[in-house]
Protein backbone atom coordinates (compact mmCIF):
# COMPACT_ATOMS: atom_id res chain seq x y z
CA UNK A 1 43.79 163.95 5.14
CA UNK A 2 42.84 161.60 2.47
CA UNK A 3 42.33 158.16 3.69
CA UNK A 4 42.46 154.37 1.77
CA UNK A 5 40.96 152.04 3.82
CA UNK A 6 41.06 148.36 2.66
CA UNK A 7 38.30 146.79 4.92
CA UNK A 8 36.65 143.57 6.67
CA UNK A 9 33.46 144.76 6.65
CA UNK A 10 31.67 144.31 3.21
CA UNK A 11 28.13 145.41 4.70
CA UNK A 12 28.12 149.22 4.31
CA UNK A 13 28.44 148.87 0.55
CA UNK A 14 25.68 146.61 0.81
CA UNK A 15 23.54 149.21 2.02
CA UNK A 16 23.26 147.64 5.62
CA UNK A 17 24.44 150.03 8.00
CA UNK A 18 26.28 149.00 11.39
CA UNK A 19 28.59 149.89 13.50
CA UNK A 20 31.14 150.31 10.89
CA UNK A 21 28.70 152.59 9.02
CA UNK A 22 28.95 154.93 12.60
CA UNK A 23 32.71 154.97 12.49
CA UNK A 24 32.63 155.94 8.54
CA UNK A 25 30.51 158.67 9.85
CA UNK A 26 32.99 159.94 12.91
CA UNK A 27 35.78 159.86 11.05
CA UNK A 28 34.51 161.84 7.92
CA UNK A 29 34.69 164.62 10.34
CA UNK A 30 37.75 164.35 10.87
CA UNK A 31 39.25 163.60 7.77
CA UNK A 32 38.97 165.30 4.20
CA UNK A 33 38.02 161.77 1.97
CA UNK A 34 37.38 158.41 2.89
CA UNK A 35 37.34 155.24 0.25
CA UNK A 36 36.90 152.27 1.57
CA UNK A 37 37.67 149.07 -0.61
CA UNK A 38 36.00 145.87 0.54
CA UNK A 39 37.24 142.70 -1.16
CA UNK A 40 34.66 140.04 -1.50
CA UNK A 41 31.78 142.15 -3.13
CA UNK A 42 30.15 143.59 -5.79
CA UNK A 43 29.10 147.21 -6.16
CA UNK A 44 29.60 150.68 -5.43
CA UNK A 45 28.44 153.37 -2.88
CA UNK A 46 28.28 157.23 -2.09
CA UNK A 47 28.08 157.12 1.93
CA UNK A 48 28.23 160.72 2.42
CA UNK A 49 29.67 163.24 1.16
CA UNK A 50 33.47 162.65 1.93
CA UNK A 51 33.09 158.71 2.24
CA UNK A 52 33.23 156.49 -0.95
CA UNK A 53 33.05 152.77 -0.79
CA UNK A 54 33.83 150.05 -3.69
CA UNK A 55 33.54 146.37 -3.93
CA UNK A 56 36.56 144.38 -4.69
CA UNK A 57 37.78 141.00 -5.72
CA UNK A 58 39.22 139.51 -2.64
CA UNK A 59 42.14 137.28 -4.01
CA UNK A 60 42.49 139.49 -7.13
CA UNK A 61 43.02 142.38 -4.67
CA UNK A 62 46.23 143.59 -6.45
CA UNK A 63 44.63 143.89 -9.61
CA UNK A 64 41.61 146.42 -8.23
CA UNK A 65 44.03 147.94 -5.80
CA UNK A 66 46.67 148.90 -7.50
CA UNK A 67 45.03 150.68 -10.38
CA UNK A 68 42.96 152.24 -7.77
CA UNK A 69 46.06 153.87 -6.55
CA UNK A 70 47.82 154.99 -9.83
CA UNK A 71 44.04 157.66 -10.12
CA UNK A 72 43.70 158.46 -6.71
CA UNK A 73 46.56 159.90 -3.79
CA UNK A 74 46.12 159.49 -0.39
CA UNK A 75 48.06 160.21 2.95
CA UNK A 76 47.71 157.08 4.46
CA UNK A 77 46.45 153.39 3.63
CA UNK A 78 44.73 151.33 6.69
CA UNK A 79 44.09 147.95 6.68
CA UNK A 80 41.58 145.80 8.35
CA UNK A 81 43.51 142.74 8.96
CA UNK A 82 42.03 139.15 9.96
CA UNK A 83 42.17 135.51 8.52
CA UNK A 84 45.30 134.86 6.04
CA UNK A 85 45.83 138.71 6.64
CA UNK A 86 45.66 138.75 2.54
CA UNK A 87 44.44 142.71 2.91
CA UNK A 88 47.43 143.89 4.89
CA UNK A 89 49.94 142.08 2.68
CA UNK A 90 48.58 144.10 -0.44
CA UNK A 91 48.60 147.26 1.91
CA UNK A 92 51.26 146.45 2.61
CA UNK A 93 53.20 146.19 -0.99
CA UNK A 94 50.95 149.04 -2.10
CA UNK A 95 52.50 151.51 0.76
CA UNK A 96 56.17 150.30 -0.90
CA UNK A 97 55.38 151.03 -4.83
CA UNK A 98 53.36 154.56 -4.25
CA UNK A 99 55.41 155.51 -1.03
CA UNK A 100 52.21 155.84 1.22
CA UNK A 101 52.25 155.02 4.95
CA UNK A 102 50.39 152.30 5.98
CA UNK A 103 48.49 151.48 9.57
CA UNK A 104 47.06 147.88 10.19
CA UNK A 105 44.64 147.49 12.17
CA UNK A 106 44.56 144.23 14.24
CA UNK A 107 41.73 143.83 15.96
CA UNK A 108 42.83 139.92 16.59
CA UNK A 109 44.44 136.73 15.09
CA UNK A 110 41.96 134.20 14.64
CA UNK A 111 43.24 131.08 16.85
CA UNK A 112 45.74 132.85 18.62
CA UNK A 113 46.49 132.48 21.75
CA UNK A 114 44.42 129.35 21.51
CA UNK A 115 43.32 127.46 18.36
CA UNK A 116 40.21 125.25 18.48
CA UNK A 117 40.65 123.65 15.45
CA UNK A 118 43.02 123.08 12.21
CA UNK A 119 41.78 126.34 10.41
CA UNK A 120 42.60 128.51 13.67
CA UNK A 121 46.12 126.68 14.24
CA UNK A 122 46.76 127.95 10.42
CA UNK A 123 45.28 131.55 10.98
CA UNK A 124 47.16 131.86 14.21
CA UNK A 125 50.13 130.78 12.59
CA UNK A 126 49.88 133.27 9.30
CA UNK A 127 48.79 135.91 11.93
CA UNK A 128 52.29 135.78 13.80
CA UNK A 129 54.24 135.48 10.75
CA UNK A 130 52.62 138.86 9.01
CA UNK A 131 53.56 140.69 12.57
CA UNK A 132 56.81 139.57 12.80
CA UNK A 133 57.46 140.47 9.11
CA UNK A 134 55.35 142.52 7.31
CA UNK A 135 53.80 144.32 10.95
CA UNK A 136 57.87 145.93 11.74
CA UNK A 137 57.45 148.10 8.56
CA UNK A 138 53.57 149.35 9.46
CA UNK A 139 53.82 153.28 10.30
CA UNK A 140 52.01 152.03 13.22
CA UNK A 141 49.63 148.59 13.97
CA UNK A 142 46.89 149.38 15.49
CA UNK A 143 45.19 147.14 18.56
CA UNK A 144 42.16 147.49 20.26
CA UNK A 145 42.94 146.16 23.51
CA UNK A 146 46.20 145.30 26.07
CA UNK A 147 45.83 141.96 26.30
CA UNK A 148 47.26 139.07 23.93
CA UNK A 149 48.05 140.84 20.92
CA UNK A 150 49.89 143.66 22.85
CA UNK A 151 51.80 140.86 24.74
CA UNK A 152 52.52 139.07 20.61
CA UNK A 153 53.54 142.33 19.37
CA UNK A 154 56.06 143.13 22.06
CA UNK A 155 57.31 139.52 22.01
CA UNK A 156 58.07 140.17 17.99
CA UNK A 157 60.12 143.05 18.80
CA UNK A 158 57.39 145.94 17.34
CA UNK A 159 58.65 149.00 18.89
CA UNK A 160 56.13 150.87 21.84
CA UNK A 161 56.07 153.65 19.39
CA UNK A 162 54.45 152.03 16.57
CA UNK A 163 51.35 150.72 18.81
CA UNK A 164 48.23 152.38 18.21
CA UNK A 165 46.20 151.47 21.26
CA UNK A 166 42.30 152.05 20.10
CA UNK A 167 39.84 150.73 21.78
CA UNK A 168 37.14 149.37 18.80
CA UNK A 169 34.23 149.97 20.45
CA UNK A 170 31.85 153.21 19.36
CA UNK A 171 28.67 152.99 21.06
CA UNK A 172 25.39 155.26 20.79
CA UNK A 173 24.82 155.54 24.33
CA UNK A 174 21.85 157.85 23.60
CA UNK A 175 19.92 154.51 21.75
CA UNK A 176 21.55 151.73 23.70
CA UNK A 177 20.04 152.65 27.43
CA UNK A 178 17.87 151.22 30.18
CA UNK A 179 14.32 150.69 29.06
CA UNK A 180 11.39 149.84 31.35
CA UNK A 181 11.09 146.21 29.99
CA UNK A 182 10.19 143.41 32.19
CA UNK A 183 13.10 140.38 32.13
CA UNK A 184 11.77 137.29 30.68
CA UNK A 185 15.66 135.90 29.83
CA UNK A 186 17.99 134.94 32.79
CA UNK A 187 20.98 134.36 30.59
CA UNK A 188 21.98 135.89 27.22
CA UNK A 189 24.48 135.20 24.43
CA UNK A 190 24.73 136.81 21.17
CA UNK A 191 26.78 136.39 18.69
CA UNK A 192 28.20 133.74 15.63
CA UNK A 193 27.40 130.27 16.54
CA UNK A 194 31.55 129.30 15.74
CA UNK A 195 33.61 127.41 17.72
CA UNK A 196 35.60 130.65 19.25
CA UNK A 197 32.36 131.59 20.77
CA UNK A 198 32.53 128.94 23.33
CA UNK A 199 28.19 128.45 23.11
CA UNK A 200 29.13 124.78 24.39
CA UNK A 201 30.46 126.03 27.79
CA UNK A 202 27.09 128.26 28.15
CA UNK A 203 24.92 125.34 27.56
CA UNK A 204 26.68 122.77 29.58
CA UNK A 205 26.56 125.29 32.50
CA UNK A 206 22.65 125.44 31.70
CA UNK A 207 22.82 122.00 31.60
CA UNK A 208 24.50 121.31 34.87
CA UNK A 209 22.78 123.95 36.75
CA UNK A 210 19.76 121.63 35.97
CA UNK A 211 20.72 118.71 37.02
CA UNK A 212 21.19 120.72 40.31
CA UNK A 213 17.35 121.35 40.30
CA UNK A 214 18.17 125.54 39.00
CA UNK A 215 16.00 125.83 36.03
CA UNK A 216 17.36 129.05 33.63
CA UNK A 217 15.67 130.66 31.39
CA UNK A 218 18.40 131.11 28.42
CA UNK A 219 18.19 132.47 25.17
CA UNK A 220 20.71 132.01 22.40
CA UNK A 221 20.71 134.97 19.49
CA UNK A 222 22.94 134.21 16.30
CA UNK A 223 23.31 132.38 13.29
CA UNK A 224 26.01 130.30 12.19
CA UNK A 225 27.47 126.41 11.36
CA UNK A 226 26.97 125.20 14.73
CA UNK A 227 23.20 125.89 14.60
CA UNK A 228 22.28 122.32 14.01
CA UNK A 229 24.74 120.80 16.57
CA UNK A 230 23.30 123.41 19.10
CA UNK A 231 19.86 122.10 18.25
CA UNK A 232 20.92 118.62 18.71
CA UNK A 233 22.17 118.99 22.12
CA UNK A 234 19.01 120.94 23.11
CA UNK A 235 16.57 118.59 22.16
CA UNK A 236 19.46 115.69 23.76
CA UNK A 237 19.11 116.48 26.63
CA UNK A 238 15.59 117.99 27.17
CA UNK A 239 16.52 121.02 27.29
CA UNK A 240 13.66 123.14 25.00
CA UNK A 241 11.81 124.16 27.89
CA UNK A 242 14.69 126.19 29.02
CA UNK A 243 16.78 127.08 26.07
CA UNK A 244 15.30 129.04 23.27
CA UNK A 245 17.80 129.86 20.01
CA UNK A 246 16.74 132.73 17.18
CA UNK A 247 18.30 133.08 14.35
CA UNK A 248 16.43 135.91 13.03
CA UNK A 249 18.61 139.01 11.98
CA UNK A 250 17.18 141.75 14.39
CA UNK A 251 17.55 145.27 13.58
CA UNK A 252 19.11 147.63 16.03
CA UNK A 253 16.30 148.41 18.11
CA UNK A 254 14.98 145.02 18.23
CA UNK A 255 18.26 144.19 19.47
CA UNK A 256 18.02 146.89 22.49
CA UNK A 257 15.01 145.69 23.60
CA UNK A 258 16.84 142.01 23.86
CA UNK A 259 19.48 143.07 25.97
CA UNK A 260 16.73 144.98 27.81
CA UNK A 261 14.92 141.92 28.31
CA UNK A 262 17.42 139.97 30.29
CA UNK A 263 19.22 139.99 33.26
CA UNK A 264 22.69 139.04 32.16
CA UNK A 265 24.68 138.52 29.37
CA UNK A 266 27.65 135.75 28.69
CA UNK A 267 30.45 135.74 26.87
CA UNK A 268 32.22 132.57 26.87
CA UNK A 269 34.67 133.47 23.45
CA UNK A 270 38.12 132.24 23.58
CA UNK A 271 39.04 135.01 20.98
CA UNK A 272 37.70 138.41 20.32
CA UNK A 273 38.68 141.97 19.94
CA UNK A 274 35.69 143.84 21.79
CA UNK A 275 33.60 141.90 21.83
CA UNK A 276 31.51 145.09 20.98
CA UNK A 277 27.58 143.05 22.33
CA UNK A 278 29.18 142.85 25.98
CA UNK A 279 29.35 146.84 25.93
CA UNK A 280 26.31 147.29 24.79
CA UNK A 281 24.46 145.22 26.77
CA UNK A 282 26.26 146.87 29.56
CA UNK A 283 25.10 150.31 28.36
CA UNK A 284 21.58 148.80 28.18
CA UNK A 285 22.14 148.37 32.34
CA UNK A 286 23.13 144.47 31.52
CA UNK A 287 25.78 142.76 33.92
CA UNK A 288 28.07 140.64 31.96
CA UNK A 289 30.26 137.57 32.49
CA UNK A 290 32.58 136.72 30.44
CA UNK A 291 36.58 135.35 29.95
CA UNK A 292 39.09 137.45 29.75
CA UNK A 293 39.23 137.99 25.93
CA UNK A 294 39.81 141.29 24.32
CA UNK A 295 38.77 144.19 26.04
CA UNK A 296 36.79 142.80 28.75
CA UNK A 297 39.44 142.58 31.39
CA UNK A 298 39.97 146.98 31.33
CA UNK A 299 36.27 146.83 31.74
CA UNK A 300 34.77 144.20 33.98
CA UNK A 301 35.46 144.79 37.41
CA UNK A 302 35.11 142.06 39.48
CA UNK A 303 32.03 142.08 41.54
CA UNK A 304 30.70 145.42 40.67
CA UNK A 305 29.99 145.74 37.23
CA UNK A 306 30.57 142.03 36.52
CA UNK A 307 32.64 139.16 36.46
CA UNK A 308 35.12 137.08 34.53
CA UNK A 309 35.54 134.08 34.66
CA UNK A 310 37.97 131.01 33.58
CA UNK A 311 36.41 129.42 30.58
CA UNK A 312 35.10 126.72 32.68
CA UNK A 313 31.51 125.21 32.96
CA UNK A 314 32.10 124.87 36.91
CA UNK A 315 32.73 128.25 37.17
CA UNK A 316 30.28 130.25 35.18
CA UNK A 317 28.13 127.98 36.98
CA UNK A 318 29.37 129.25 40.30
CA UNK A 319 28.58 132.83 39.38
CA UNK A 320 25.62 132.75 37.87
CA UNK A 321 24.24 130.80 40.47
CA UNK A 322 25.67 133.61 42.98
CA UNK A 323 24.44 136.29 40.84
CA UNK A 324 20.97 135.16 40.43
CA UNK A 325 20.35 133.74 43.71
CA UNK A 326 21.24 137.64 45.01
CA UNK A 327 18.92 140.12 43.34
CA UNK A 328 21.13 142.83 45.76
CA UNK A 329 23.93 141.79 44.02
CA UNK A 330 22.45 141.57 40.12
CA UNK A 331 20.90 144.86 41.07
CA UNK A 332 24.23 146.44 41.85
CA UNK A 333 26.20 144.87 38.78
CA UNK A 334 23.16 146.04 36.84
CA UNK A 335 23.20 149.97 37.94
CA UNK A 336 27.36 150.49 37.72
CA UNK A 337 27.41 148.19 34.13
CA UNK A 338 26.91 151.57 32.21
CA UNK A 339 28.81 154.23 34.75
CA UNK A 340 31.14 152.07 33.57
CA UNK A 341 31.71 152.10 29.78
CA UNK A 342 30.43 156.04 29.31
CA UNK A 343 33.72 156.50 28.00
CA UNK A 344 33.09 154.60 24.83
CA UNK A 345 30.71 157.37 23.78
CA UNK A 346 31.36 157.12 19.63
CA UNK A 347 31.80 161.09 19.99
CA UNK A 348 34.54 160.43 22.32
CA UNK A 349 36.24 157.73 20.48
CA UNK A 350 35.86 158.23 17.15
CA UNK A 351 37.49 162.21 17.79
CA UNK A 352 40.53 160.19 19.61
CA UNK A 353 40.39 157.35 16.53
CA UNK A 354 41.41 160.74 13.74
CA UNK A 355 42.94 162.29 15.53
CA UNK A 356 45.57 159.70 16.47
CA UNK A 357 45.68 158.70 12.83
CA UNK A 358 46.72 162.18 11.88
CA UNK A 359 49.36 162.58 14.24
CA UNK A 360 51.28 159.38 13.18
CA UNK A 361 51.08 160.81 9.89
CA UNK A 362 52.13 164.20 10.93
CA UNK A 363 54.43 163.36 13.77
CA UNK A 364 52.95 165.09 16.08
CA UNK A 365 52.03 164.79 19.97
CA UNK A 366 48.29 163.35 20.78
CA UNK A 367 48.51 165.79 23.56
């Protein structure tokens, strides 16, 4: 099967390899050719032998894509879809002209189900309007969870049949693992420091478990527009002795040894698809709390692996205050966090990724 995927991720061309550099690699073995366009970026690369990837004007798409199409054939066209969903509306009229089938992939809409701002409101808003139009004639849409955008999709009238339920998440379970690393970090967030994140609630829960005479050790790791606000409210409010913020770009086994470093890790987003650092700080024996965004309410279970909680500084304060007060209890949430998420093995879920891709093509059962 020869595949045209029109990406979000513009780093593999780059020659900075990631996690969507690991799925380029799964898939190639189970698929004949792989190019991957990614709008935004300059420059070509060979990834292997079967994978191809090409940088592409982002809103000239049409005019790289389309001539692109009239050299090559392919059996299917998938489309990373995010923002003003601008990649799965040229997918989208590409699959019409040269009669290919075409999968989006919606791993979630930006501000939807709740917008923090004017950008998200319009991204939210563009996001439902491309399902309930352009998303009925998809061969399939694919999601990576069974939470809000399963609930949107149904409420637009896409048909069970044309879901593609994936999970995203393709972890190395042989490099992210326990290590014997003492914890100097008490709580841990990584990730963009953007408003979705929810980095406000974390640090207001710092700061009010303070003011309660409960001192936390808590580490911020991340880059992003709020890093000056974040260091504004830090130095507010006293708060250096106890909150420490990096925005160094760690490679991947720096990163291991982070999550190996601390006791638990919060997620406090109010929109994601994985969020792909909960699982593997999990796999690195990390307990996480987090809200019930994306995939984390088919993993956390409450009380032994984890906990979610409401989006609330009261309550994260409530657990982590329960959790760290109880080294029993952080001990136990620590040992089941990776019994828990073996099944996102990459050799696992990258088989079941092709596989279902070539059976929507084909027709044919995933049994």
């Amino acid at each position: 099967m020869k595949v045209l995927m029109i990406s979000g991720d513009n780093q593999v061309v780059k020659n900075i390899d990631g996690p969507f550099s690991l799925t380029l690699n799964g898939l190639s073995e189970e698929w004949d050719q792989i190019d991957v366009l990614c709008p935004g970026v300059i420059g070509e690369r060979q990834f292997n032998k079967k994978v191809r990837l090409f940088g592409v004007r982002k809103f000239f798409l049409p005019l790289d894509l389309f001539p692109f199409l009239m050299k090559n054939r392919y059996d299917l066209i998938v489309s990373h879809d995010y923002g003003l969903m601008l990649n799965g509306l040229n997918a989208f009229l590409a699959s019409k002209v040269f009669n290919i089938p075409h999968i989006s992939e919606i791993h979630h809409i930006e501000g939807f189900p709740q917008a923090v701002n004017l950008k998200e409101s319009i991204y939210s808003f563009l996001g439902k309007m491309y399902v309930s139009t352009i998303g009925k004639f998809c061969r399939a849409i694919r999601i990576d969870n069974q939470g809000d955008i399963l609930r949107l999709l149904t409420e637009k009238g896409i048909s069970p049949n044309k879901i593609a339920y994936l999970p995203p998440i393709y972890l190395e379970l042989d490099k992210y693992r326990p290590l014997d690393i003492a914890k100097s970090v008490d709580v841990l967030f990584v990730g963009r420091l953007v408003t979705n994140k929810g980095i406000f609630t974390i640090l207001n829960a710092v700061l009010k478990l303070k003011s309660e005479g409960i001192k936390l050790k808590f580490k911020i790791k991340g880059r992003g527009p709020l890093e000056l606000e974040i260091k504004r409210f830090i130095n507010e409010n006293k708060l250096q002795d106890s909150i420490k913020i990096d925005t160094k770009i760690l490679n991947e086994s720096k990163l291991i040894e982070l999550y190996n470093e601390s006791k638990i890790l919060v997620c406090a987003s109010t929109v994601e698809g994985g969020p792909r650092v909960t699982l593997e700080a999990m796999a690195c024996n990390i307990p996480v709390i987090s809200t019930p965004c994306g995939i984390m309410p088919e993993v956390i279970q409450e009380g032994l692996n984890g906990y979610l909680f409401d989006g609330t500084v009261e309550q994260l304060c409530l657990i982590l205050k329960e959790i760290l007060s109880n080294p029993s209890l952080l001990q136990k949430l620590s040992t089941n966090s990776r019994n828990s998420i073996e099944k996102y093995d990459y050799k696992i879920t990258l088989k079941n990724y092709g596989l279902k891709y070539k059976n929507l093509i084909t027709g044919a059962s995933d049994a």
